[in-house]
C-alpha atoms as a PDB file:
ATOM      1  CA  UNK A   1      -6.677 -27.969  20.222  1.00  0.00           C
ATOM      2  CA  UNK A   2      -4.303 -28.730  17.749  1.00  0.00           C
ATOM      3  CA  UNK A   3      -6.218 -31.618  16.234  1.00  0.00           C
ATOM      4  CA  UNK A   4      -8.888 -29.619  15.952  1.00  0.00           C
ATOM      5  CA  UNK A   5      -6.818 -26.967  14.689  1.00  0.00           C
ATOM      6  CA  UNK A   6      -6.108 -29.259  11.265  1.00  0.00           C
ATOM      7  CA  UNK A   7      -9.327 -28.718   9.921  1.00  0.00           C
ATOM      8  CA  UNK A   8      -9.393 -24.920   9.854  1.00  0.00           C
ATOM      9  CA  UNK A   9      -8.386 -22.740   7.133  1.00  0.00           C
ATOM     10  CA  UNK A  10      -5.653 -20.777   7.568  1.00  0.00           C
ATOM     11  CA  UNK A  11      -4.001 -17.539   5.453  1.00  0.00           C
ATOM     12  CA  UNK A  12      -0.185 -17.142   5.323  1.00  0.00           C
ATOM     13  CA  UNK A  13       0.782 -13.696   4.044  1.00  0.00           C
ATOM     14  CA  UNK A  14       4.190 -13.441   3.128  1.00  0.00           C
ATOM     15  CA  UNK A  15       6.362  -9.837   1.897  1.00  0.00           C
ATOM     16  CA  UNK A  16       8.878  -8.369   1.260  1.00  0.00           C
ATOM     17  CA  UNK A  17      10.147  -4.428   0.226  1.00  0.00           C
ATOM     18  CA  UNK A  18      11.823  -3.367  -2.761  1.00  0.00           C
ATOM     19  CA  UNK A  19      11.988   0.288  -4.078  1.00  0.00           C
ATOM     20  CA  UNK A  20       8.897   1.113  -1.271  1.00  0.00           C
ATOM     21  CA  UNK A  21       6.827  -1.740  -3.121  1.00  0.00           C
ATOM     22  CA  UNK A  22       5.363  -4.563  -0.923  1.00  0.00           C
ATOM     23  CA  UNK A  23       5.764  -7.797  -2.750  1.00  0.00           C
ATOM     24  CA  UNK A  24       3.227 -10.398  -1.441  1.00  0.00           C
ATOM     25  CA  UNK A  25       1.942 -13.546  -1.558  1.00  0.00           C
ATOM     26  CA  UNK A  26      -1.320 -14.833  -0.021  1.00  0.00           C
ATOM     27  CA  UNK A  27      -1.968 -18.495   0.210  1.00  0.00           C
ATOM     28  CA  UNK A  28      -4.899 -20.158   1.638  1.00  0.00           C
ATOM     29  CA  UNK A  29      -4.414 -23.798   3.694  1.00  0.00           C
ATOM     30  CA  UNK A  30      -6.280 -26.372   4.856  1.00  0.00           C
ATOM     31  CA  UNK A  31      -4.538 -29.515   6.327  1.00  0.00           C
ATOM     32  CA  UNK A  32      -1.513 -28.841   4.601  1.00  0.00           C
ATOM     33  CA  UNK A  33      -3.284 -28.236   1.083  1.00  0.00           C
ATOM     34  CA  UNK A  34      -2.827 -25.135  -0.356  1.00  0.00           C
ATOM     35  CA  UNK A  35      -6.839 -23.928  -1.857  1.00  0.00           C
ATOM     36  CA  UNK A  36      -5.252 -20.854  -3.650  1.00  0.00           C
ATOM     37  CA  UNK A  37      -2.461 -18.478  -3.654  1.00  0.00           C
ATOM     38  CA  UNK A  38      -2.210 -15.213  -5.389  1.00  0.00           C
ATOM     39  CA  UNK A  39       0.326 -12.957  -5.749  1.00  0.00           C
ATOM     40  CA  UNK A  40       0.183  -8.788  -5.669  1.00  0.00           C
ATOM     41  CA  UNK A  41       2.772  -5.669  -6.019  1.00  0.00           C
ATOM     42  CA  UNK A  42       1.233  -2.849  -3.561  1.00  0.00           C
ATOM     43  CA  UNK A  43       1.725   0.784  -2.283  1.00  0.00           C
ATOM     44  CA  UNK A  44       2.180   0.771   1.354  1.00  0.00           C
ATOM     45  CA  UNK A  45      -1.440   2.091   2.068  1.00  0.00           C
ATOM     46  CA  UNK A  46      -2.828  -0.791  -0.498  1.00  0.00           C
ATOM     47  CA  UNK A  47      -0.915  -3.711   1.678  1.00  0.00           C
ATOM     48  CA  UNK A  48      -1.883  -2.451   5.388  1.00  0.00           C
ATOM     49  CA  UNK A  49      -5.499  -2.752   3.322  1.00  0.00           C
ATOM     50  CA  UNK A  50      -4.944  -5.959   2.156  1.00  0.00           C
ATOM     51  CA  UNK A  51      -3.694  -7.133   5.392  1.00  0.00           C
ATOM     52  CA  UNK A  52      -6.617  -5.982   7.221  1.00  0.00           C
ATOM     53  CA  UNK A  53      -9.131  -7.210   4.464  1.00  0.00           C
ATOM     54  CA  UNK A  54      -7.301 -10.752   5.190  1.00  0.00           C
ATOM     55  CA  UNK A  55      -7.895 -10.463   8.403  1.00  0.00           C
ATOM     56  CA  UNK A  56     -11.308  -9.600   8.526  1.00  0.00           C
ATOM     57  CA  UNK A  57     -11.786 -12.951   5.974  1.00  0.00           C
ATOM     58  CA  UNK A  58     -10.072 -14.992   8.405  1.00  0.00           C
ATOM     59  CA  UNK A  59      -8.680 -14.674  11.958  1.00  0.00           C
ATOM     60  CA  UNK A  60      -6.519 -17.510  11.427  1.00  0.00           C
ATOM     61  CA  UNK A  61      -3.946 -15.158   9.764  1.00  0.00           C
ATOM     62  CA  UNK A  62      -0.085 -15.141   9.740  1.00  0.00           C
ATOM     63  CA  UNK A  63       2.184 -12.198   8.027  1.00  0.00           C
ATOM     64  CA  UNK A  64       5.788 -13.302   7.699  1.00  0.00           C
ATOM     65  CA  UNK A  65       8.766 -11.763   6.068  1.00  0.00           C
ATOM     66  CA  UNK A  66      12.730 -11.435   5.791  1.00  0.00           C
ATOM     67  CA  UNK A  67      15.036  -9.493   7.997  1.00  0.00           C
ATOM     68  CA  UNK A  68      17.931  -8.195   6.251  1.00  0.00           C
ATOM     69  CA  UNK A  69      19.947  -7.282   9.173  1.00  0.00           C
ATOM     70  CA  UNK A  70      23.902  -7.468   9.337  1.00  0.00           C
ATOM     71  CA  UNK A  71      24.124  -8.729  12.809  1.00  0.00           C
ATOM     72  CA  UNK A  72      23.139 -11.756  11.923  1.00  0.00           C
ATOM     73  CA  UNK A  73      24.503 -15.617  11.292  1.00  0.00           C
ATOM     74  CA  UNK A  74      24.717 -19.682  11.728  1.00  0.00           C
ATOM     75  CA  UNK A  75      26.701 -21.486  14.014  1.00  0.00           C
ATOM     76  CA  UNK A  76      27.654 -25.113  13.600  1.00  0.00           C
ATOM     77  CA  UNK A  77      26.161 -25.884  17.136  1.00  0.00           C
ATOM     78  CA  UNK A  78      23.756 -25.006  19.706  1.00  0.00           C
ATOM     79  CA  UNK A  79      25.705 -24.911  22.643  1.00  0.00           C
ATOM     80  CA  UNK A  80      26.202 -21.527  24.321  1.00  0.00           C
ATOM     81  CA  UNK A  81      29.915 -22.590  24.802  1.00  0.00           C
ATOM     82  CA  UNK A  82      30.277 -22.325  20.627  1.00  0.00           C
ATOM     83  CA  UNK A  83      29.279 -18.904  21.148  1.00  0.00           C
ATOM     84  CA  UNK A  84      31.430 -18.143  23.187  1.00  0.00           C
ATOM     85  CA  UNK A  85      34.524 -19.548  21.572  1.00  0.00           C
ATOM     86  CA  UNK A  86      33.627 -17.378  18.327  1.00  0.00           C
ATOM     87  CA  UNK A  87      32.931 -14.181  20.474  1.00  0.00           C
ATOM     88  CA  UNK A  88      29.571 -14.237  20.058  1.00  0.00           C
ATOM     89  CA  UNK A  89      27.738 -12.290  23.287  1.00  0.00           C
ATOM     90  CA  UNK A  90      24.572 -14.664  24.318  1.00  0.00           C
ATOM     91  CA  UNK A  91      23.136 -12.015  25.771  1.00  0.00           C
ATOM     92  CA  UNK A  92      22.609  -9.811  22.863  1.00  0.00           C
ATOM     93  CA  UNK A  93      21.474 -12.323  20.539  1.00  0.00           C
ATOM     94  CA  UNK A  94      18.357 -14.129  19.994  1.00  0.00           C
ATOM     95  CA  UNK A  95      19.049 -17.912  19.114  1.00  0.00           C
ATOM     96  CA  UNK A  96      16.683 -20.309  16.573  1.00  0.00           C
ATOM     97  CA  UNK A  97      18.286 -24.176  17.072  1.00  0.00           C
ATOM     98  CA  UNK A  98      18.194 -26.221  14.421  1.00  0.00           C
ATOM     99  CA  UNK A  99      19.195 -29.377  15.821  1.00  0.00           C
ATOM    100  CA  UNK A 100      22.777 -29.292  15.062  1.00  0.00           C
ATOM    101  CA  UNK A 101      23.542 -26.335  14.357  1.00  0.00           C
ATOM    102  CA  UNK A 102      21.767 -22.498  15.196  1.00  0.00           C
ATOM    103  CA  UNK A 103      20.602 -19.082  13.698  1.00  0.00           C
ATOM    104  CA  UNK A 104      21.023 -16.369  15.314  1.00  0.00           C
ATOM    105  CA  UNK A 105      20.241 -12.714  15.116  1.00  0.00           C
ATOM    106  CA  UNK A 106      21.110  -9.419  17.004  1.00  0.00           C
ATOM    107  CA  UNK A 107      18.316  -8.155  19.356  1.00  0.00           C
ATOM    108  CA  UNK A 108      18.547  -5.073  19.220  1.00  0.00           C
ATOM    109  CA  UNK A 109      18.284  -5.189  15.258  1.00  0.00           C
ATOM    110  CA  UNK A 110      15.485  -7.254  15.741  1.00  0.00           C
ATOM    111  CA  UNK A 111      13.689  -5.012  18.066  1.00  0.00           C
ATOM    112  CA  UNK A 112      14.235  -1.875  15.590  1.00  0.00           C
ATOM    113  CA  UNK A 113      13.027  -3.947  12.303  1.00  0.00           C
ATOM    114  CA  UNK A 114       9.709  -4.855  14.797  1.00  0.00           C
ATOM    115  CA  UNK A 115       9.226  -0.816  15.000  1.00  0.00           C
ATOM    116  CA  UNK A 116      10.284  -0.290  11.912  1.00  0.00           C
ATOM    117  CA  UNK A 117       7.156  -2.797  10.591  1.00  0.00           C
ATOM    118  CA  UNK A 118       4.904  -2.266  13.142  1.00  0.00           C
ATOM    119  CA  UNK A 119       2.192  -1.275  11.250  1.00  0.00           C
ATOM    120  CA  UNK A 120       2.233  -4.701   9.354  1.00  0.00           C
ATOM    121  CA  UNK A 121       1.148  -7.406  12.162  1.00  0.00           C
ATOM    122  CA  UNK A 122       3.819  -9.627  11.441  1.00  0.00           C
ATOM    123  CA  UNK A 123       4.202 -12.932  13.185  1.00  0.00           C
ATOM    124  CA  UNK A 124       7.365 -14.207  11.819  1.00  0.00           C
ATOM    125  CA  UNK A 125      10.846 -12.702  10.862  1.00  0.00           C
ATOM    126  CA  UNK A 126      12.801 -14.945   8.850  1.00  0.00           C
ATOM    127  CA  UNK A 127      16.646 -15.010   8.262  1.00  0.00           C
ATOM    128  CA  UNK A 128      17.758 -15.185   4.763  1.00  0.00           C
ATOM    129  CA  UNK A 129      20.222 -17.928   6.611  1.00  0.00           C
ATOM    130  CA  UNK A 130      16.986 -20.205   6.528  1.00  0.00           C
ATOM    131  CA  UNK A 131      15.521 -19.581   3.574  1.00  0.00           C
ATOM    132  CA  UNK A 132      19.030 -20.939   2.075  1.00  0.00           C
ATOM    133  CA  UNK A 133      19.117 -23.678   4.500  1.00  0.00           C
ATOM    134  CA  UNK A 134      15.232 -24.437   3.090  1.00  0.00           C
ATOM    135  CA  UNK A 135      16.486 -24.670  -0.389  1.00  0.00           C
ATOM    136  CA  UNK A 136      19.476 -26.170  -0.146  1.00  0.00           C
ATOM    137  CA  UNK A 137      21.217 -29.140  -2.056  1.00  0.00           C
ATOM    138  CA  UNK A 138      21.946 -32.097  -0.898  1.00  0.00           C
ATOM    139  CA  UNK A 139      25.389 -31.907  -1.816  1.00  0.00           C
ATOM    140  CA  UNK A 140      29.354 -31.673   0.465  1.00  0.00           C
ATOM    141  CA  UNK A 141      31.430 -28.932   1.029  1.00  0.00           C
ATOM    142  CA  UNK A 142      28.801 -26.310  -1.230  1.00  0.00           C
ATOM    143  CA  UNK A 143      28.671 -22.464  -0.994  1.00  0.00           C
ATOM    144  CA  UNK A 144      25.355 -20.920  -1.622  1.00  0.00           C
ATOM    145  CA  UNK A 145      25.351 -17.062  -2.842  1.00  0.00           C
ATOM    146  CA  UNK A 146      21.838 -15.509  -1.986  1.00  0.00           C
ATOM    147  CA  UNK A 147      21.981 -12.227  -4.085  1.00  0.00           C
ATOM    148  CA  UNK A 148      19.218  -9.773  -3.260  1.00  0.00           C
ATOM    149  CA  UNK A 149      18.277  -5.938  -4.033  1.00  0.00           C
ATOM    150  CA  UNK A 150      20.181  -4.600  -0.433  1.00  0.00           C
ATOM    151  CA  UNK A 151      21.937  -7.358   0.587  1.00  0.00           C
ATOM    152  CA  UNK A 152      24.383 -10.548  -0.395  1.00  0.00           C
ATOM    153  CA  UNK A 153      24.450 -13.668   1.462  1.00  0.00           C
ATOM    154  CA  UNK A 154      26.969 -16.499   1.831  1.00  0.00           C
ATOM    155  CA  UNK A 155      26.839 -19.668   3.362  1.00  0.00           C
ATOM    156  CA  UNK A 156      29.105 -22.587   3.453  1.00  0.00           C
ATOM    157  CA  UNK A 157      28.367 -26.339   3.893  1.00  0.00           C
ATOM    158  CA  UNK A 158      30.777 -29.022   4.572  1.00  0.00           C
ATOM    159  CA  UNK A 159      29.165 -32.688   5.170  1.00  0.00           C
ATOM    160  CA  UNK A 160      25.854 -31.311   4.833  1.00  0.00           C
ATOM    161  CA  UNK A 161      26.462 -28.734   7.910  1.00  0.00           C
ATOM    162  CA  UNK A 162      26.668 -25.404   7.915  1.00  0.00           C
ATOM    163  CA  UNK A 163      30.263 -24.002   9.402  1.00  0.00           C
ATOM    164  CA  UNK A 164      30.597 -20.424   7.570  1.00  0.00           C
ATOM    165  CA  UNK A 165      28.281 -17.747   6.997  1.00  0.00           C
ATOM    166  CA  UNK A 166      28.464 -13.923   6.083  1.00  0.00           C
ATOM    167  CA  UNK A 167      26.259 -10.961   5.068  1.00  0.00           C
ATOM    168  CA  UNK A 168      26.706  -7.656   2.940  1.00  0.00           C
ATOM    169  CA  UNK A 169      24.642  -5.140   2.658  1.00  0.00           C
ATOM    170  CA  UNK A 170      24.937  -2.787  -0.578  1.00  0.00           C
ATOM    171  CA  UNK A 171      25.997   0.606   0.051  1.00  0.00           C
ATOM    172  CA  UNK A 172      24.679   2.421  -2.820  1.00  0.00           C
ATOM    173  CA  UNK A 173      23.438   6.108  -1.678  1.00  0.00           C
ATOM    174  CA  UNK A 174      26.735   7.363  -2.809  1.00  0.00           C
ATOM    175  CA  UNK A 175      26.273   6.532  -6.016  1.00  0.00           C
ATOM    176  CA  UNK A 176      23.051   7.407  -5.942  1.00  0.00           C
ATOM    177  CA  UNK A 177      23.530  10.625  -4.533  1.00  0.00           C
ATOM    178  CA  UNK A 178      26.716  10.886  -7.100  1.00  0.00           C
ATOM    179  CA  UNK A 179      24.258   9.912 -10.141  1.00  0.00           C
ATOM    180  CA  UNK A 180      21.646  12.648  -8.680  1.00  0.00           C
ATOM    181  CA  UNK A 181      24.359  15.591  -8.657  1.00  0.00           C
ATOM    182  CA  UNK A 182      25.313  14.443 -12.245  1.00  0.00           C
ATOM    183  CA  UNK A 183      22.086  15.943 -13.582  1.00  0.00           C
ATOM    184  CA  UNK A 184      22.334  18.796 -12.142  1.00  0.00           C
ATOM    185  CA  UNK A 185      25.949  20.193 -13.328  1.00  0.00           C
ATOM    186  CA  UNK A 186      25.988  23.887 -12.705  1.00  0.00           C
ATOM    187  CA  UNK A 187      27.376  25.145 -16.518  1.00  0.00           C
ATOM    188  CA  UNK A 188      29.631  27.582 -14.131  1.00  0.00           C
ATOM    189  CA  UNK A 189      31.565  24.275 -12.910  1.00  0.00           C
ATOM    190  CA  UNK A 190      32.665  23.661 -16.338  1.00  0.00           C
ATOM    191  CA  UNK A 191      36.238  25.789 -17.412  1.00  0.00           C
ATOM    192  CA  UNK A 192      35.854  28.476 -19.863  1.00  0.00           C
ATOM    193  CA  UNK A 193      38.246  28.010 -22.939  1.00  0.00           C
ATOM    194  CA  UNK A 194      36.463  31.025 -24.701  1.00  0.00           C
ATOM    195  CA  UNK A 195      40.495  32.382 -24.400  1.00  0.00           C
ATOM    196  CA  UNK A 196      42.060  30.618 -27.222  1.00  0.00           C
ATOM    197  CA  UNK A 197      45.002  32.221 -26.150  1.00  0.00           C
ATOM    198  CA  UNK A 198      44.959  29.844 -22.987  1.00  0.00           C
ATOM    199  CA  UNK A 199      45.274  26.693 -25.204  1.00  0.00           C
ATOM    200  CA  UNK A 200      49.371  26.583 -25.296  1.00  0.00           C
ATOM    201  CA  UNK A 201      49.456  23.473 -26.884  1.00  0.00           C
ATOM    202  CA  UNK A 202      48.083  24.507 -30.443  1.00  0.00           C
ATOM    203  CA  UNK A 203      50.216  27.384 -32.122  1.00  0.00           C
ATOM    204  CA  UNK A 204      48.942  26.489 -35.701  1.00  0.00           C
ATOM    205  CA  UNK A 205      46.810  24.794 -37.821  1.00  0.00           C
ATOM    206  CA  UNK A 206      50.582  22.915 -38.947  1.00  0.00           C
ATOM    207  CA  UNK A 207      50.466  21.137 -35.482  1.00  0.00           C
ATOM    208  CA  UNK A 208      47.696  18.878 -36.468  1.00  0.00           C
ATOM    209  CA  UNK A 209      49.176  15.673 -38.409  1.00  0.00           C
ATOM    210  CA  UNK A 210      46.383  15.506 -40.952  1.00  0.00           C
ATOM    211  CA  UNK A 211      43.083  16.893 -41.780  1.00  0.00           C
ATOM    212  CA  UNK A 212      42.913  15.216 -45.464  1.00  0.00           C
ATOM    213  CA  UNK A 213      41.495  11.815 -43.952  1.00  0.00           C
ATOM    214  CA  UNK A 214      38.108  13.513 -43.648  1.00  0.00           C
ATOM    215  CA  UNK A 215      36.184  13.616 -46.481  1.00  0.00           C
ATOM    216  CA  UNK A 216      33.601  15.777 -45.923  1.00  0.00           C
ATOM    217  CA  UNK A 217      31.149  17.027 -43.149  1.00  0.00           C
ATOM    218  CA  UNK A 218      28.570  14.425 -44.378  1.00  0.00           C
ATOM    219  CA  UNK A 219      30.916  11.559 -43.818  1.00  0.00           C
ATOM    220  CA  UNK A 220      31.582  12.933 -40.133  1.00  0.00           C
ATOM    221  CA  UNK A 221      27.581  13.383 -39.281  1.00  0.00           C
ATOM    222  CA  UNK A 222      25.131  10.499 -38.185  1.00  0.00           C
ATOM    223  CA  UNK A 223      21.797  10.464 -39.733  1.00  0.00           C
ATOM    224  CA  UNK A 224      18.346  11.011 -37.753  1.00  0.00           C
ATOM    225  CA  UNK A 225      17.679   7.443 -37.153  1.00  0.00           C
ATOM    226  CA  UNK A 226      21.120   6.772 -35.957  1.00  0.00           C
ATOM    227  CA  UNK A 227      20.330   9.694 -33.468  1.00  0.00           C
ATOM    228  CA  UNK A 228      17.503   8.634 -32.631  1.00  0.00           C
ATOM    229  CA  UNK A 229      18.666   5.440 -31.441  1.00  0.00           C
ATOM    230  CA  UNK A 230      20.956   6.807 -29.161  1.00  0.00           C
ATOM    231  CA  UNK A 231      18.821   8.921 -27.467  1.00  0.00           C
ATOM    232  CA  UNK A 232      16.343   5.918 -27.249  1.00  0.00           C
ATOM    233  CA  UNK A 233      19.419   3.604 -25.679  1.00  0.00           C
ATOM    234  CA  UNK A 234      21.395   6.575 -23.658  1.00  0.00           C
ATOM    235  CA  UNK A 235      18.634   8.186 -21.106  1.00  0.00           C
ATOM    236  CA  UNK A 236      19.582   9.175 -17.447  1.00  0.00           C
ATOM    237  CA  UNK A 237      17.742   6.491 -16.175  1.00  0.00           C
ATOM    238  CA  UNK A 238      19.730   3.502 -17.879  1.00  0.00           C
ATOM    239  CA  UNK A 239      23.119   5.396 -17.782  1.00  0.00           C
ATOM    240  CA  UNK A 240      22.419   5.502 -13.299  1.00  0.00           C
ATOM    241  CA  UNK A 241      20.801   1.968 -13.714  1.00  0.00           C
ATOM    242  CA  UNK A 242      23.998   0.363 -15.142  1.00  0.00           C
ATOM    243  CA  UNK A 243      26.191   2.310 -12.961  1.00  0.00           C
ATOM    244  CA  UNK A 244      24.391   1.398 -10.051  1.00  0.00           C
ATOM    245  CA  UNK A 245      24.618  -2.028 -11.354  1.00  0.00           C
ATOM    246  CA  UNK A 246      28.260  -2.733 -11.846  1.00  0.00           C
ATOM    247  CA  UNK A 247      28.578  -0.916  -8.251  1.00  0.00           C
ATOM    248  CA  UNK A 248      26.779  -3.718  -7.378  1.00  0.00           C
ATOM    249  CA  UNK A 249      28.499  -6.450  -8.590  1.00  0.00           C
ATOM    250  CA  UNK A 250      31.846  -4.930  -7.917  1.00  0.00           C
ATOM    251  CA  UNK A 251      31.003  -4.973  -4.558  1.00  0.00           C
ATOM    252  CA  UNK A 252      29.558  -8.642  -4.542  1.00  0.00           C
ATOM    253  CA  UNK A 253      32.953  -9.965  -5.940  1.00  0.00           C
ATOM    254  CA  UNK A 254      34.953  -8.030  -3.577  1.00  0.00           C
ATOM    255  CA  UNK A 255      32.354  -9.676  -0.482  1.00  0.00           C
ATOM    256  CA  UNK A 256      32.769 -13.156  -2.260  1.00  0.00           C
ATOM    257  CA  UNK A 257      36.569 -12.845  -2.130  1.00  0.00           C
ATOM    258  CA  UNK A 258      37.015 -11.736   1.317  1.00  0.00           C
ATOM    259  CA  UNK A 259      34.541 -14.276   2.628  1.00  0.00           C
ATOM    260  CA  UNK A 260      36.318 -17.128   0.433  1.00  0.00           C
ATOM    261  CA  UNK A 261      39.852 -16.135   2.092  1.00  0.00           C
ATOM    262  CA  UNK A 262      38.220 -15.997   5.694  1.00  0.00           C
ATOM    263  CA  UNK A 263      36.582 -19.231   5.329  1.00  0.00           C
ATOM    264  CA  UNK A 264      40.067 -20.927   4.202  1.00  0.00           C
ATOM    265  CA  UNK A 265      41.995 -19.218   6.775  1.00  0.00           C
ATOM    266  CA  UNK A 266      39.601 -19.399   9.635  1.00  0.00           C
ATOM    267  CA  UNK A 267      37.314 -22.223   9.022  1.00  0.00           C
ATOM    268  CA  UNK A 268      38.236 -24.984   7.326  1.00  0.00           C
ATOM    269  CA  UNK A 269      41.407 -26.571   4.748  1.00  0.00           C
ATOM    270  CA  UNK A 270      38.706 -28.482   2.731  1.00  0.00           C
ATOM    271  CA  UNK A 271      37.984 -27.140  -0.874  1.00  0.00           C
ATOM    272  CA  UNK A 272      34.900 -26.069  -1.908  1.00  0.00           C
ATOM    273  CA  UNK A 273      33.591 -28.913  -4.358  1.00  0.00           C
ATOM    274  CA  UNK A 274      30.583 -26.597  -5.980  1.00  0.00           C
ATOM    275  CA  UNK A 275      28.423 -23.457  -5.826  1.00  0.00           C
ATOM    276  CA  UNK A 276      24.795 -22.319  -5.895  1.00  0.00           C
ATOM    277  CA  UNK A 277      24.144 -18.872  -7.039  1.00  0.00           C
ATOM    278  CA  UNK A 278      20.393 -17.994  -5.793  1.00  0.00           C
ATOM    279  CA  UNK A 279      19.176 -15.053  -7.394  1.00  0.00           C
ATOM    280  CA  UNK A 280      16.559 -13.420  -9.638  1.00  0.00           C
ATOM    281  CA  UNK A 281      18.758 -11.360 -11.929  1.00  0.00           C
ATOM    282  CA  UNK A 282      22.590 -12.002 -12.371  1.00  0.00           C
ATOM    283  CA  UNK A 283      25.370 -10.990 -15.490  1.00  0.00           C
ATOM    284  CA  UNK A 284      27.411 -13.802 -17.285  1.00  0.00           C
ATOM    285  CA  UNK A 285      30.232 -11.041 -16.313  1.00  0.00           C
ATOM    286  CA  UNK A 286      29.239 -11.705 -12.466  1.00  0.00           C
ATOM    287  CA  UNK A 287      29.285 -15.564 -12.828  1.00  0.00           C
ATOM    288  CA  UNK A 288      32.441 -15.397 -14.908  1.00  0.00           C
ATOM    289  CA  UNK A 289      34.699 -13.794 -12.491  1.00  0.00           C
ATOM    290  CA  UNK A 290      33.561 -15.876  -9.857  1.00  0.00           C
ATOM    291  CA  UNK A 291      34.781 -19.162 -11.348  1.00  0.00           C
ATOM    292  CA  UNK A 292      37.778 -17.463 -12.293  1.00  0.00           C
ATOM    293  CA  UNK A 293      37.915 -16.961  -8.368  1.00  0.00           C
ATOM    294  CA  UNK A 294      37.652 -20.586  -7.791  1.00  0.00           C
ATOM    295  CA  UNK A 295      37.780 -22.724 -10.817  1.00  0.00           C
ATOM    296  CA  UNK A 296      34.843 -23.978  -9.817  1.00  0.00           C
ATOM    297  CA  UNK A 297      31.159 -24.624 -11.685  1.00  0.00           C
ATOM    298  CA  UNK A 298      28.399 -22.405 -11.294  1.00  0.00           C
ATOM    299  CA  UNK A 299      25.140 -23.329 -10.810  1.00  0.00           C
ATOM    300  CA  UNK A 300      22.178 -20.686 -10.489  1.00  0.00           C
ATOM    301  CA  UNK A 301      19.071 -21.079  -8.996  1.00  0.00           C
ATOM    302  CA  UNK A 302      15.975 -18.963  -8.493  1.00  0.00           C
ATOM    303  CA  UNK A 303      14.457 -19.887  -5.158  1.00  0.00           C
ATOM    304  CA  UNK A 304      10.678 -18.558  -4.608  1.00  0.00           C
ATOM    305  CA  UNK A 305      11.702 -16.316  -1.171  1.00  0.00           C
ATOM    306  CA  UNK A 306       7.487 -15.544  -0.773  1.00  0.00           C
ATOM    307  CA  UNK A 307       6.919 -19.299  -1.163  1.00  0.00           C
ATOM    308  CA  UNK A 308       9.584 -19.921   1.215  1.00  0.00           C
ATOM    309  CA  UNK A 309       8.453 -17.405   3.868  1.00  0.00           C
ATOM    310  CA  UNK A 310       5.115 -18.917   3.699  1.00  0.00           C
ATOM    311  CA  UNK A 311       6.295 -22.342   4.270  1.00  0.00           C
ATOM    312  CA  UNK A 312       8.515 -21.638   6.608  1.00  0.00           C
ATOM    313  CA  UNK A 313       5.535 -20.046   8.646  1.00  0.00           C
ATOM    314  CA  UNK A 314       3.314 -22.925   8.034  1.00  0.00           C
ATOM    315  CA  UNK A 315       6.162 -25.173   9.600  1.00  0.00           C
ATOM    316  CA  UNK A 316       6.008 -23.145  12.786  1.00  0.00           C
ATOM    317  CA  UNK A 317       2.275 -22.707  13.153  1.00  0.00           C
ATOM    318  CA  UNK A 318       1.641 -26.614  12.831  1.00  0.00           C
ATOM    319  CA  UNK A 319       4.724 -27.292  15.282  1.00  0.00           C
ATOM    320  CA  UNK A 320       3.180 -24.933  17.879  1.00  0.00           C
END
């Protein structure tokens, strides 16, 4: 069956969500060869189409994606006994070996993201742990940063194994929410100074040091264009973007930190010799105050996570 398998064609579907978008890829295979691939940005009701349309073109179909999950990680073994000594309850866990080393991933999570996607058909659920470990150099003692929309990965490699590995997921609805309320200041919340009599501070006119350095009211003013501009640059949207933004990358510096100082403490003595940055989107600012973290050179990446998926899926159909 599996020779005869080979000479099938097969569709690999890959996705992913982002701001209730499905990004997808679609490739078509035969005998390892990919015939064609396209890629699409859908509405929910437009991918469980396209899905079914797929299907109906070819029962030899496989949806795969990426769980984002905290309860997740990579152990430098496969025995149960590592498990164990890092606390690590085998019975709540579902484990992917790797040779020598494992993924593994929290069951219950994994049972909620199956309901939570239920409606998709998916075949395979992918840790961002291997999608790293697909892309990765071959290099010694290297820590790869995976930085997505909701979540930040880390992994560490020492002789070409993986010993350390932590997630972070962003917590952003506060600022959202925060962002939100901003809009919507009640002019009642602002203090009343209609009383001049409750500004203490200014007795006189005399109290002011100098009004001679101002020309004139034209000097003071900005012209139409010059307004215009600003209204063009400052709009809600890119004022709660940027905020959002530097939330962000706070919080990925204060992750990288704490997951540097665990891995020294807890894991091993031997410096870090480099680092890979995988991700789409990233400030100068970002990468700056990383090195200054660890004197170390950054090198950044973008890894294709919809060609990965679909690879990785190919891997396991071929294997079975």
């Amino acid at each position: 069956m599996f020779g005869l398998n080979l000479f099938f064609k097969k569709t690999f579907i890959s996705f992913y969500k982002k701001d209730n978008k499905f990004y997808t890829q679609k490739q078509i295979v035969k005998r390892d060869k990919i015939l064609s691939q396209e890629e699409s940005e859908l509405e929910e009701e437009e991918f469980i189409k396209f899905i079914k349309s797929a299907f109906i073109e070819n029962t030899l179909t496989y949806i795969s994606t990426i769980i984002d999950s905290f309860n997740q990680g990579i152990v430098d073994s496969c025995k149960h006994n590592r498990y164990r000594e890092l606390g690590i309850n085998i019975d709540n866990i579902k484990i992917l070996c790797l040779k020598e080393y494992s993924i593994f991933i929290g069951l219950y999570e994994l049972k909620e993201f199956q309901k939570e996607n239920e409606n998709y058909n998916i075949d395979f659920i992918f840790s961002p742990y291997l999608i790293i470990d697909m892309n990765k150099k071959t290099t010694n003692n290297t820590l790869y940063l995976m930085i997505q929309d909701s979540f930040v990965v880390i992994l560490i490699y020492q002789n070409n194994k993986p010993i350390y590995s932590n997630i972070y997921q962003f917590k952003l609805d506060e600022i959202e929410d925060s962002t939100k309320d901003s809009d919507n200041i009640d002019n009642d919340d602002i203090d009343s100074i209609d009383d001049i009599d409750d500004i203490d501070d200014i007795e006189s006119l005399d109290d002011i040091e100098s009004l001679d350095d101002i020309d004139s009211l034209d000097d003071a003013t900005l012209n139409e264009d010059e307004i215009e501009d600003i209204d063009e640059d400052i709009t809600p949207e890119n004022l709660e973007n940027e905020i959002l933004n530097t939330k962000s990358e706070i919080e990925i510096l204060d992750f990288f930190k704490e997951s540097i100082k665990d891995y020294y403490k807890n894991y091993s003595s031997d410096f870090l010799e480099e680092i890979y940055i995988f991700a789409e989107d990233i400030s100068q600012k970002l990468i700056s105050d990383i090195k200054d973290e660890t004197f170390l050179e950054i090198k950044q990446e973008k890894i294709d996570i919809l060609t990965t998926l679909n690879s990785l899926a190919l891997k396991d159909v071929n294997n079975v």
